[in-house]
C-alpha atoms as a PDB file:
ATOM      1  CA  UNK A   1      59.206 -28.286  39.419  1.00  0.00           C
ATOM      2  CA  UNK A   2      57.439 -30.410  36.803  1.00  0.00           C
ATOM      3  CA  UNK A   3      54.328 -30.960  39.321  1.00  0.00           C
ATOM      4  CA  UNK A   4      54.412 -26.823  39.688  1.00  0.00           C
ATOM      5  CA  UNK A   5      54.343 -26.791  35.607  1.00  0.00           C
ATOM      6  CA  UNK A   6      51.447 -29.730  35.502  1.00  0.00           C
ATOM      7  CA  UNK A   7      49.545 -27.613  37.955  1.00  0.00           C
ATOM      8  CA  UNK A   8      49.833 -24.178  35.961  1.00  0.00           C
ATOM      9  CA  UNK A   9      49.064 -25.737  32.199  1.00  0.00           C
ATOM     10  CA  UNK A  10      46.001 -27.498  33.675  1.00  0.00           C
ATOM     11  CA  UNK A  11      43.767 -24.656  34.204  1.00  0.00           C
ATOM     12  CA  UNK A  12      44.687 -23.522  30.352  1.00  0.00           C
ATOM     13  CA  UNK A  13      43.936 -26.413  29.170  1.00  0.00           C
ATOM     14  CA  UNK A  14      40.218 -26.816  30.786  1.00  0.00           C
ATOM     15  CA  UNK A  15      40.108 -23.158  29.434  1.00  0.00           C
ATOM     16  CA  UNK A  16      40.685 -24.047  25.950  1.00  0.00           C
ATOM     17  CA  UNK A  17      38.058 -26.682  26.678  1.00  0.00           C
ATOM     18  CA  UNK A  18      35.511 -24.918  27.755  1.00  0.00           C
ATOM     19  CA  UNK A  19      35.163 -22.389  25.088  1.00  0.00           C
ATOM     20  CA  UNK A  20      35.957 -24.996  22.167  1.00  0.00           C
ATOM     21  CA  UNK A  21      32.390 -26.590  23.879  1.00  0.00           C
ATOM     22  CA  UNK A  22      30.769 -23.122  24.889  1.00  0.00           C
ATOM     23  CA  UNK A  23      30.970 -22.358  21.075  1.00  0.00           C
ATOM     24  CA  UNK A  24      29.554 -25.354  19.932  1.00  0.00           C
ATOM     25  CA  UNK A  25      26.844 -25.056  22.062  1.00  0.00           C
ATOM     26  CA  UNK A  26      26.138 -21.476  21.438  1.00  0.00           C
ATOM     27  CA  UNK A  27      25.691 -22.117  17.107  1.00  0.00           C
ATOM     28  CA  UNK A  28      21.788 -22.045  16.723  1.00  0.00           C
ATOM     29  CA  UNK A  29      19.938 -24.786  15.734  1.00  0.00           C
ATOM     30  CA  UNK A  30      19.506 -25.026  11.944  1.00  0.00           C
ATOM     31  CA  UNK A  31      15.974 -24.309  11.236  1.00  0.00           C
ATOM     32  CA  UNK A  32      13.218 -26.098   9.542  1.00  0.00           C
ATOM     33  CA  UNK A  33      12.606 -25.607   5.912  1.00  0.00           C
ATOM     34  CA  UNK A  34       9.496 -23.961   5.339  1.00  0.00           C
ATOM     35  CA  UNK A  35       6.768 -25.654   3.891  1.00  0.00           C
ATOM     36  CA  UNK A  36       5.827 -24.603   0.133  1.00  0.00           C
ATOM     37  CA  UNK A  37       2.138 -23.197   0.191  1.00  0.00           C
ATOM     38  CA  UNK A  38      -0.415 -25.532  -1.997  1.00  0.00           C
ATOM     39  CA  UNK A  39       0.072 -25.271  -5.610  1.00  0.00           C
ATOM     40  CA  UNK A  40      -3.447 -23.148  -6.749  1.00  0.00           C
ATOM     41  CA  UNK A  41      -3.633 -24.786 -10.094  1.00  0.00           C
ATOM     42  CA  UNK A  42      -4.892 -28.530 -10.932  1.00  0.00           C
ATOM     43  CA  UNK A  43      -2.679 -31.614 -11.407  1.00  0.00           C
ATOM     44  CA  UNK A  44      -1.654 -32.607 -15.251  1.00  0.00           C
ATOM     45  CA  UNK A  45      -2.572 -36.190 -14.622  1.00  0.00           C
ATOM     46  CA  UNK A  46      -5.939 -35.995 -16.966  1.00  0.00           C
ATOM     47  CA  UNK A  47      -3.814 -33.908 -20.022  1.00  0.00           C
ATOM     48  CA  UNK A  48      -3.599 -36.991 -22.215  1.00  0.00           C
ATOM     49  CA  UNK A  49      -7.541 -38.050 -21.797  1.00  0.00           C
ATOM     50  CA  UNK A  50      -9.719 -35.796 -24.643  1.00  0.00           C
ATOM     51  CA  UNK A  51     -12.560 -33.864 -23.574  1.00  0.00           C
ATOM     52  CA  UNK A  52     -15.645 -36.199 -22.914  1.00  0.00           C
ATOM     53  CA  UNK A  53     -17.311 -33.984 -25.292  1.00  0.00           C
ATOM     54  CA  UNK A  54     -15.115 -33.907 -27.749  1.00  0.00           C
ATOM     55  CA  UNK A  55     -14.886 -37.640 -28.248  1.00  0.00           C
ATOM     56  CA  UNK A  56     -16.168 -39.325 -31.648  1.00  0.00           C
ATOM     57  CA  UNK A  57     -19.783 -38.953 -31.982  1.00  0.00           C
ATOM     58  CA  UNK A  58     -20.104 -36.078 -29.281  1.00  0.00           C
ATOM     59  CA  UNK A  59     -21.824 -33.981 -31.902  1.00  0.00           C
ATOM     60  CA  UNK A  60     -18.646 -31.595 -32.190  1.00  0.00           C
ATOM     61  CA  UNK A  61     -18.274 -30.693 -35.668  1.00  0.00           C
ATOM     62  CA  UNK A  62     -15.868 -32.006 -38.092  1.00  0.00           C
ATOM     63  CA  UNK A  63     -13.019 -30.558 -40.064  1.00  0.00           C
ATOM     64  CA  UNK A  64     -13.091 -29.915 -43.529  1.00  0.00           C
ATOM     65  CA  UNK A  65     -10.592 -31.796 -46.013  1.00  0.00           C
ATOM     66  CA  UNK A  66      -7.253 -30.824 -46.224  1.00  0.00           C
ATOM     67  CA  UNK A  67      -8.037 -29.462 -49.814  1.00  0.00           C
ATOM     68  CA  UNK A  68     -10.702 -27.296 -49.004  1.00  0.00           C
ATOM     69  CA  UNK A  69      -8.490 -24.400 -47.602  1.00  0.00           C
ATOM     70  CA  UNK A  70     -11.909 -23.376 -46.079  1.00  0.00           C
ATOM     71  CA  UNK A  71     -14.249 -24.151 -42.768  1.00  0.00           C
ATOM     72  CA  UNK A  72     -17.328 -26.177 -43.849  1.00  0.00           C
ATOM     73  CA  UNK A  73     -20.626 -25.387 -41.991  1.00  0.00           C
ATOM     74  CA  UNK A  74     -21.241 -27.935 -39.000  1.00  0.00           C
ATOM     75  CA  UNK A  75     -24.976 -29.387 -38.780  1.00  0.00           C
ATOM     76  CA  UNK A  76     -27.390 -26.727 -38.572  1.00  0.00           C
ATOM     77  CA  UNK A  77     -28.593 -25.272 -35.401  1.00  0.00           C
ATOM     78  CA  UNK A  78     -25.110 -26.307 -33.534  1.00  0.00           C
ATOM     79  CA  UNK A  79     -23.866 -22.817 -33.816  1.00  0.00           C
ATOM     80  CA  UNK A  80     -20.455 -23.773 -34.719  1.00  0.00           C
ATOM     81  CA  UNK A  81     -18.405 -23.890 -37.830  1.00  0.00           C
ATOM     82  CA  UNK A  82     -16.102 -26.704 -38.477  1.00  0.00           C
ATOM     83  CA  UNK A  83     -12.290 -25.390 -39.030  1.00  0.00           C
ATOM     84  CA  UNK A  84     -10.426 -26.099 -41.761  1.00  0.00           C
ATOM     85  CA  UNK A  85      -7.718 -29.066 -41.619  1.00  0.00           C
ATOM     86  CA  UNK A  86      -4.085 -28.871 -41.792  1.00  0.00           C
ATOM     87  CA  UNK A  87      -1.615 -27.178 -39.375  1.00  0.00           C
ATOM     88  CA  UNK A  88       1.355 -27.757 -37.416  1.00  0.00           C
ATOM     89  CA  UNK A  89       1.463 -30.724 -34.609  1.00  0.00           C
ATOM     90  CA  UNK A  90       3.042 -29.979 -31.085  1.00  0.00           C
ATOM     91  CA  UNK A  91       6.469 -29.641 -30.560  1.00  0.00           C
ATOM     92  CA  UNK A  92       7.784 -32.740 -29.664  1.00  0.00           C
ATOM     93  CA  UNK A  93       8.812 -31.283 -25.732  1.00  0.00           C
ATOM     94  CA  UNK A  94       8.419 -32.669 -22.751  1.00  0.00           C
ATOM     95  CA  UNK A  95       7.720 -30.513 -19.652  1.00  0.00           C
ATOM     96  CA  UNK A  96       7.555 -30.685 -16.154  1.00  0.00           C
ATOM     97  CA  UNK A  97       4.217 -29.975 -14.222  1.00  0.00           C
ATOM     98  CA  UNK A  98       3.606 -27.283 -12.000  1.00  0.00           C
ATOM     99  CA  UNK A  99       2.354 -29.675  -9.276  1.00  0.00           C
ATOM    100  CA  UNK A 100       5.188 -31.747  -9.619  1.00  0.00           C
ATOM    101  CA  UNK A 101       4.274 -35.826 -10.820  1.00  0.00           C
ATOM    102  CA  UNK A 102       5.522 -37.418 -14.366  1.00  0.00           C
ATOM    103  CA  UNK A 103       6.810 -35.026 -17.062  1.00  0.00           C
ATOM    104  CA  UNK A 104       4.344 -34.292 -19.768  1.00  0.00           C
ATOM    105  CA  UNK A 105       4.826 -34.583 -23.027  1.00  0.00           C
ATOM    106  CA  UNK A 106       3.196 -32.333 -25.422  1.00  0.00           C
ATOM    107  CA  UNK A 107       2.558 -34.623 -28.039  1.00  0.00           C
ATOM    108  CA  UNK A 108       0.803 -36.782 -25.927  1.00  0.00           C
ATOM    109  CA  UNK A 109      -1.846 -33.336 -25.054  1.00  0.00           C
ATOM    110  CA  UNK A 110      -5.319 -34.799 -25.990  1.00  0.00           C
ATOM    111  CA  UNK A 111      -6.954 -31.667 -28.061  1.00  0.00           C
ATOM    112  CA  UNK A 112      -8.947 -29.731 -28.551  1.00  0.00           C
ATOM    113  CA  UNK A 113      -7.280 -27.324 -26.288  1.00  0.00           C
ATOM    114  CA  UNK A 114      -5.781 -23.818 -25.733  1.00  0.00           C
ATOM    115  CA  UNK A 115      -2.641 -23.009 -24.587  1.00  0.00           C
ATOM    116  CA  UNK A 116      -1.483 -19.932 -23.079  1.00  0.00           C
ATOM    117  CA  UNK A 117       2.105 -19.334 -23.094  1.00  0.00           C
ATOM    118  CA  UNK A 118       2.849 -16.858 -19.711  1.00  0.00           C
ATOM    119  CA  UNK A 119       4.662 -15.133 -17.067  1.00  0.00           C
ATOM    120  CA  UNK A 120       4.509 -13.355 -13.846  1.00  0.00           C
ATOM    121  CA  UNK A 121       6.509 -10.461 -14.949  1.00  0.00           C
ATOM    122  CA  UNK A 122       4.335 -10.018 -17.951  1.00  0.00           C
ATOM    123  CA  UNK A 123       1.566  -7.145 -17.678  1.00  0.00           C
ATOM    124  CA  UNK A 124      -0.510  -7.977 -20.665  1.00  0.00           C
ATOM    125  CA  UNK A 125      -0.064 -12.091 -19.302  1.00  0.00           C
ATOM    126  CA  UNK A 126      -1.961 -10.923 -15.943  1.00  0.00           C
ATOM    127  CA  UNK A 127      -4.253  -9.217 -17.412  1.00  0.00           C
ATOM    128  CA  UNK A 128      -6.058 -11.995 -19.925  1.00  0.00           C
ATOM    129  CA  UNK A 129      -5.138 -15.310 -17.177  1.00  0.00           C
ATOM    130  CA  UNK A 130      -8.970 -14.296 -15.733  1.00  0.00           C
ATOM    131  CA  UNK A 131     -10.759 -14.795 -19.202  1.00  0.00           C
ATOM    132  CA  UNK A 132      -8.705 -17.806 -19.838  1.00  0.00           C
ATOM    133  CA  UNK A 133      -9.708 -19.566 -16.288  1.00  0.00           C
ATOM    134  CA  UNK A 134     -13.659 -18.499 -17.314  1.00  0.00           C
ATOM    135  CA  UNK A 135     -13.122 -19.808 -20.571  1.00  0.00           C
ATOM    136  CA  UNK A 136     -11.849 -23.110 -18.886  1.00  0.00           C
ATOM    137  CA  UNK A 137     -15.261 -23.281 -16.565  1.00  0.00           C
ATOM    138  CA  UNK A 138     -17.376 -22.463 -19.412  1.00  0.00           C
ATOM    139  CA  UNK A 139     -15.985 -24.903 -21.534  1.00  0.00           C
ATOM    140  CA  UNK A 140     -15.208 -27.753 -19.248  1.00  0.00           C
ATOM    141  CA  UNK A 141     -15.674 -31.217 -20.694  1.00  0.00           C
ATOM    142  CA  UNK A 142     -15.297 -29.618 -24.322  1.00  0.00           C
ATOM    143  CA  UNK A 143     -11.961 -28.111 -24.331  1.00  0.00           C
ATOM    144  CA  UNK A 144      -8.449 -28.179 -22.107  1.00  0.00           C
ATOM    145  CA  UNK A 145      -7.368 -24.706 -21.090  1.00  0.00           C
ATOM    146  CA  UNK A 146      -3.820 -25.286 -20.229  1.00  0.00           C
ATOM    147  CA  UNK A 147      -1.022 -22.672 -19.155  1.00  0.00           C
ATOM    148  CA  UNK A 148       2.801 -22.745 -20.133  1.00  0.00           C
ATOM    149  CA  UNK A 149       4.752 -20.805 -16.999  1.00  0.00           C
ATOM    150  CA  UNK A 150       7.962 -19.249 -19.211  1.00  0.00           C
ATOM    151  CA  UNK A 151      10.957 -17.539 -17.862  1.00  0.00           C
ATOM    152  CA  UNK A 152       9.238 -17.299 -14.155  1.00  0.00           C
ATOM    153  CA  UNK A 153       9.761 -17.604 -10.568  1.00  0.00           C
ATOM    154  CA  UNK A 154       8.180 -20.224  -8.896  1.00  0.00           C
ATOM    155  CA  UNK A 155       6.699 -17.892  -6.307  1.00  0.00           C
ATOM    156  CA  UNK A 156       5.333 -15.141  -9.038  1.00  0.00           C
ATOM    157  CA  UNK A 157       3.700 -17.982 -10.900  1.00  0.00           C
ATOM    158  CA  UNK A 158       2.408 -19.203  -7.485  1.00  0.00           C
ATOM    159  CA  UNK A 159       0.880 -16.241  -6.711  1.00  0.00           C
ATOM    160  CA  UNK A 160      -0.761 -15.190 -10.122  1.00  0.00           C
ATOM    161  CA  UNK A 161      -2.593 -18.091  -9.901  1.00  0.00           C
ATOM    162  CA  UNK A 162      -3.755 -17.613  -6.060  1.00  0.00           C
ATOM    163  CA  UNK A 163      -4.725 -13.995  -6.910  1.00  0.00           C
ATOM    164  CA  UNK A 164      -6.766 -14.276 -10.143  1.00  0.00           C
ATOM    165  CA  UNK A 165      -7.883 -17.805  -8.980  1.00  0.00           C
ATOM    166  CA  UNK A 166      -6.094 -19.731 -12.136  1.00  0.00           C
ATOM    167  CA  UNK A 167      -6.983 -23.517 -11.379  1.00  0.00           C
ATOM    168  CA  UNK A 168      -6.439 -25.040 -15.046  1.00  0.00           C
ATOM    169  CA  UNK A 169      -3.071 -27.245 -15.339  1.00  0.00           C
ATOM    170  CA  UNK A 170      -0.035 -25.323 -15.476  1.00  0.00           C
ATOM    171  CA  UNK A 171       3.411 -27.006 -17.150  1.00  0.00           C
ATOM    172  CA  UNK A 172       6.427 -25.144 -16.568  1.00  0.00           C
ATOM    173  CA  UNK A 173       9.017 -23.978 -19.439  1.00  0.00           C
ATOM    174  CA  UNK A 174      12.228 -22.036 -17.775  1.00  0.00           C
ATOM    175  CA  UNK A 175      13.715 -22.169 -20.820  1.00  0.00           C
ATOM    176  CA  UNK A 176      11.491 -21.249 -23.580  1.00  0.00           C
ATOM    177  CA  UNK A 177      11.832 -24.138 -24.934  1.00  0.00           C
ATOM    178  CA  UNK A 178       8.232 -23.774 -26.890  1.00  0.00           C
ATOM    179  CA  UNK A 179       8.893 -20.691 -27.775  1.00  0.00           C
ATOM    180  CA  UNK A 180      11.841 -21.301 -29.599  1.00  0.00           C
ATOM    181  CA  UNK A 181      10.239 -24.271 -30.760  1.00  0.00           C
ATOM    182  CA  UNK A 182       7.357 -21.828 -32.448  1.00  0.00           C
ATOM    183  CA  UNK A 183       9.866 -18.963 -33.281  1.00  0.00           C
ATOM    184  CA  UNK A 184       8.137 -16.849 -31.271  1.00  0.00           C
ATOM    185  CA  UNK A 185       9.576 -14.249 -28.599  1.00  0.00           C
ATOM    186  CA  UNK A 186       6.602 -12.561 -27.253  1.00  0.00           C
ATOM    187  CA  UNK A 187       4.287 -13.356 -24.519  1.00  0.00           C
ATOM    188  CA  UNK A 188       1.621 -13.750 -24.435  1.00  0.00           C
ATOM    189  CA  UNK A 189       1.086 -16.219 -26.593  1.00  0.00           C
ATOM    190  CA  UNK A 190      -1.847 -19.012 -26.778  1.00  0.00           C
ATOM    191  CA  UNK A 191      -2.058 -22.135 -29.238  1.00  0.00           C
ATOM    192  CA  UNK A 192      -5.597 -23.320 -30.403  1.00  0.00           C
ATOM    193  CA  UNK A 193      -4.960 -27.259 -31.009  1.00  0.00           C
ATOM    194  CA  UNK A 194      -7.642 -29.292 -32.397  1.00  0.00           C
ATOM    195  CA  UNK A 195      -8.769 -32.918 -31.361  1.00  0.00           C
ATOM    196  CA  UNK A 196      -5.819 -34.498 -34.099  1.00  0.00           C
ATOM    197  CA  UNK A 197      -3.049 -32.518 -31.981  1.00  0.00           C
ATOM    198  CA  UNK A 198      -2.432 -30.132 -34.743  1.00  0.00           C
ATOM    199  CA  UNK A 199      -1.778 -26.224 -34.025  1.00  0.00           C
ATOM    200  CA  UNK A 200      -4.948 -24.333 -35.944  1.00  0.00           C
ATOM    201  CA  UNK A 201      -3.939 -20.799 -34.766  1.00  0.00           C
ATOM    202  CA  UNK A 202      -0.943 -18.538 -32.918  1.00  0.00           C
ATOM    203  CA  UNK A 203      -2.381 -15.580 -31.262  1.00  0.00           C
ATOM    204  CA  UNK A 204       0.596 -13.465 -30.225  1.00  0.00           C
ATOM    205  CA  UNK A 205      -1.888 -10.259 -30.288  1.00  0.00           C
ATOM    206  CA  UNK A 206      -1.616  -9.369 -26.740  1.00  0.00           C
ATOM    207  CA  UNK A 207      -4.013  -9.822 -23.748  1.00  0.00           C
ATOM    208  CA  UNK A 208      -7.037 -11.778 -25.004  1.00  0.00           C
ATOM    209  CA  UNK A 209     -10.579 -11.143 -23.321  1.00  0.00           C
ATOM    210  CA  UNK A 210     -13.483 -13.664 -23.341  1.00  0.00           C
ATOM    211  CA  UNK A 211     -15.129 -12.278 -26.110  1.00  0.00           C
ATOM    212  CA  UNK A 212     -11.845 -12.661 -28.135  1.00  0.00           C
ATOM    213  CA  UNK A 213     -11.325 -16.086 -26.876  1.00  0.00           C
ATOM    214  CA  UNK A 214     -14.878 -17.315 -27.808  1.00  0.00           C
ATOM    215  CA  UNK A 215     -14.384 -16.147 -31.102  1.00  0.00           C
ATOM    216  CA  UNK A 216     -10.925 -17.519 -31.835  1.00  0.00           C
ATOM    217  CA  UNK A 217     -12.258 -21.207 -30.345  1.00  0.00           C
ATOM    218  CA  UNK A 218     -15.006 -21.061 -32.412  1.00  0.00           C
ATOM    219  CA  UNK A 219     -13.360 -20.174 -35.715  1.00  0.00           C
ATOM    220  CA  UNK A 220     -10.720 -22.175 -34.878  1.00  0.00           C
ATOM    221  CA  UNK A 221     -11.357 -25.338 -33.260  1.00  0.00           C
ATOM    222  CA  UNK A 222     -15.154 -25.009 -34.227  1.00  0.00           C
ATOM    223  CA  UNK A 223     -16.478 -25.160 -31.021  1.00  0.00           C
ATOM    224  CA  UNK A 224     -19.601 -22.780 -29.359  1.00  0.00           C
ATOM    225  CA  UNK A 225     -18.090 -21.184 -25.779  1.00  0.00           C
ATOM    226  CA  UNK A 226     -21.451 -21.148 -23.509  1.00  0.00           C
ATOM    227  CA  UNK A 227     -21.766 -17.276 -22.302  1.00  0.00           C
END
C-alpha cells in the first residue's frame, strides 16, 4: 500500500515542479536602461576662469568709485561706459552642473557674466533662451552667459536646449535655492555680475531680446555686444 501511495504523490510532486520552473522561466528578462541622450549644453569646467578679454589690461573699462553713485566714461572711441561700483556679491550656493562633474560654486563664477534664471514650463523663459545663446557667441571671450535650470524636469530642460540650440553652461537649481536667495519668485530672471563677482543689475522684466540684452550689458557691466 505505501509503494501504491509513493507511486500516486510522485507525479504531483514533478507537477508542482514543473510549473514552480515553467514560471520562472516564463518572467521576461529585465531590460536595459536606456541610455540618456547627450547633454546639448557645454560643461561648467571653465566657470571659474574670467573671460580672456576681460582680464587686467584687456582694455575693458573700469568701474567708477564706490562714491560716485554714477558710470564714468571709458576711454574714448571704446564705445562703452564704465558702470558704477557697488552691488551685491553671489549667493554663497553651490550647484550641481547640468553635465554632471564637481558642484559649482557660485562664488567661485569668474565675472563678468549674465545669468539667466529658467525653466521649461516657462513661456516667456523659451522665448528670450535664443537671444541669450547669440548674446553668448557674440560675446565670447568677453563675457560668460550662463543658465540656472529652476523647478524643471530633466527632460524639458534637455530639450529646450536641443530645440533652440542653447550650448552655454547650464547649473541646475530644483529648489530655488537662488531665488530665494535674491527674494525673487518670478522667472525669468537674469543677473548682470561684473569682473569683482558683484550683482550690478536684476532684470525680472520678462523675456529679454538682443537688443535689450546689449543694452543692459553695456550699461551694466560696461561692455560693447558686437551686432
Amino acid at each position: 500500500m505505501n509503494r501504491r501511495l509513493a507511486l500516486a504523490v510522485l507525479p504531483l510532486l514533478l507537477a508542482v515542479t514543473a510549473c514552480t520552473s515553467g514560471t520562472a522561466d516564463d518572467e521576461p528578462a529585465p531590460r536595459p536602461a536606456a541610455a540618456e541622450r547627450p547633454s546639448p549644453f557645454r560643461d561648467c569646467a571653465t566657470l571659474s576662469t574670467a573671460p580672456t578679454a576681460a582680464t587686467p589690461g584687456s582694455g575693458a573699462s573700469t568701474p567708477a568709485s564706490p562714491s560716485s553713485g554714477a558710470s564714468t566714461p571709458a576711454a574714448p572711441g571704446s564705445g562703452t561706459t564704465a558702470p558704477a561700483a557697488g552691488g551685491p556679491a553671489l549667493p554663497a550656493l553651490t550647484l550641481s552642473c547640468f553635465t554632471g562633474g564637481a558642484p559649482v560654486a557660485l562664488g567661485a563664477v569668474a565675472g563678468p557674466a549674465v545669468i539667466n534664471v529658467w525653466a521649461s514650463w516657462c513661456p516667456p523663459c523659451r522665448k528670450e533662451l535664443p537671444a541669450f545663446q547669440r548674446l553668448s557667441e557674440r560675446t565670447a571671450g568677453q563675457l560668460q552667459v550662463i543658465g540656472v535650470n529652476s523647478r524643471d524636469s530633466r527632460s524639458g530642460a534637455r530639450s529646450i536646449g536641443e530645440d533652440f540650440g542653447v550650448r552655454f553652461p547650464m547649473l541646475v537649481d530644483q529648489g530655488e535655492a537662488l531665488q530665494r536667495e535674491l527674494r525673487r519668485n518670478a522667472i525669468p530672471l537674469t543677473l548682470f555680475v561684473a569682473a569683482d563677482g558683484q550683482i550690478r543689475h536684476i532684470d525680472a522684466t520678462g523675456a529679454l531680446d538682443d537688443a535689450t540684452l546689449a543694452t543692459l550689458v553695456r550699461q551694466h557691466l560696461g561692455l560693447a555686444v558686437p551686432a
